[in-house]
Protein backbone atom coordinates (compact mmCIF):
# COMPACT_ATOMS: atom_id res chain seq x y z
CA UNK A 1 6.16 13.23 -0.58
CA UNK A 2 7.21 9.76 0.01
CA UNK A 3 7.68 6.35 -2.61
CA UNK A 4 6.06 3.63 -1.61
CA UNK A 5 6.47 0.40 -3.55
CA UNK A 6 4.89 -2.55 -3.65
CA UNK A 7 6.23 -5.86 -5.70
CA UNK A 8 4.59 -9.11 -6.27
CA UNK A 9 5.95 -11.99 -7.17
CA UNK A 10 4.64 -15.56 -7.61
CA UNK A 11 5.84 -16.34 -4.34
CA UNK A 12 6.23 -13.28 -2.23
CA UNK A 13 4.84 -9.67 -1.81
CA UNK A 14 7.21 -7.22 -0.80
CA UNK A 15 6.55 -3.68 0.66
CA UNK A 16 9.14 -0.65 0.45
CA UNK A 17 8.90 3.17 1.95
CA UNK A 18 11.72 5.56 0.16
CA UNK A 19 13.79 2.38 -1.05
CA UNK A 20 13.38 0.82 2.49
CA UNK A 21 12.30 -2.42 2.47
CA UNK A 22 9.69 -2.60 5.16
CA UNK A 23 7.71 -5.84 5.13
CA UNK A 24 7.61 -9.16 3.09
CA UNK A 25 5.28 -12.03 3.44
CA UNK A 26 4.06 -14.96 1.16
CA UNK A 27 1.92 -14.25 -1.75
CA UNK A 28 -1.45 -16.16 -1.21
CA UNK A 29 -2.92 -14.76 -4.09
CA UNK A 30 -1.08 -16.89 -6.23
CA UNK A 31 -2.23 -16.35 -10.56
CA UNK A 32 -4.65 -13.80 -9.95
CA UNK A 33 -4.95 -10.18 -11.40
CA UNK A 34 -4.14 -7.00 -9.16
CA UNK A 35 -5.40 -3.58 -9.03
CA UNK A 36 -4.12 -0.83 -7.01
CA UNK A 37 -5.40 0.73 -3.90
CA UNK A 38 -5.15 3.83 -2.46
CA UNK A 39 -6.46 4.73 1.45
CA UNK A 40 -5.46 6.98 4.07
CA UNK A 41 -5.14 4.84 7.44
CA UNK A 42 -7.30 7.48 10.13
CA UNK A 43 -5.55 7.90 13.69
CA UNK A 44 -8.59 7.62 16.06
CA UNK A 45 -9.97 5.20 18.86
CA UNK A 46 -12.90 2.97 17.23
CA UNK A 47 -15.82 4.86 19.31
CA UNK A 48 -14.76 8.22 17.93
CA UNK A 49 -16.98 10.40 15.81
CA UNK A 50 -15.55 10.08 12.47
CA UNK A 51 -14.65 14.14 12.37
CA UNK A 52 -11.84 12.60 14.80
CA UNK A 53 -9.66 11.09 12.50
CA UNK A 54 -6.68 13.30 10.99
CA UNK A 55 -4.73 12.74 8.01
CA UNK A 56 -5.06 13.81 4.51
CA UNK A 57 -3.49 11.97 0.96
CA UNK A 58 -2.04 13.91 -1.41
CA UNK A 59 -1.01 11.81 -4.34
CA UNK A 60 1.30 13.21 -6.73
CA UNK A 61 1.08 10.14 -9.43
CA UNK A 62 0.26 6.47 -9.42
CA UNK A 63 2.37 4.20 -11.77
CA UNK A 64 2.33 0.25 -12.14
CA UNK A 65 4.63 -1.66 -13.91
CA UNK A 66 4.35 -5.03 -15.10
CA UNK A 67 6.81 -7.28 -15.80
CA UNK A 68 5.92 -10.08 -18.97
C-alpha cells in the first residue's frame, strides 16, 4: 500500500506519495467545500476496448482531516 496526501490551503493545493511531495499548484477553488475522490487511472490507448485497461484499487482506509 502506498499514502497519498493531499492538502489544501487557501492559496495552494499540494500533492504527496509516501511523504514525497510530488506536485503543488494554486488553489482556484478558493472558499468552497471539498469532497474526496477516489479513481483508478486505466493504462490503455483511447480506441481500446475497455477490457484493455489494467489496474485494480485496493483501499485500505480513507481519512480527512480538517483543520478549524
Amino acid at each position: 500500500f502506498h499514502t497519498f496526501t493531499c492538502t489544501v490551503t487557501p492559496e495552494t493545493i499540494t500533492m504527496w506519495v509516501d511523504g514525497v511531495e510530488t506536485m503543488q499548484y494554486a488553489n482556484p477553488f478558493k472558499g468552497e467545500t471539498w469532497y474526496p475522490l477516489t479513481n483508478v487511472a486505466v493504462k490503455a490507448l483511447p480506441e481500446s476496448k475497455y477490457e484493455d485497461g489494467s489496474g485494480a484499487m485496493v483501499l485500505k482506509s480513507l481519512k480527512v482531516w480538517r483543520r478549524e
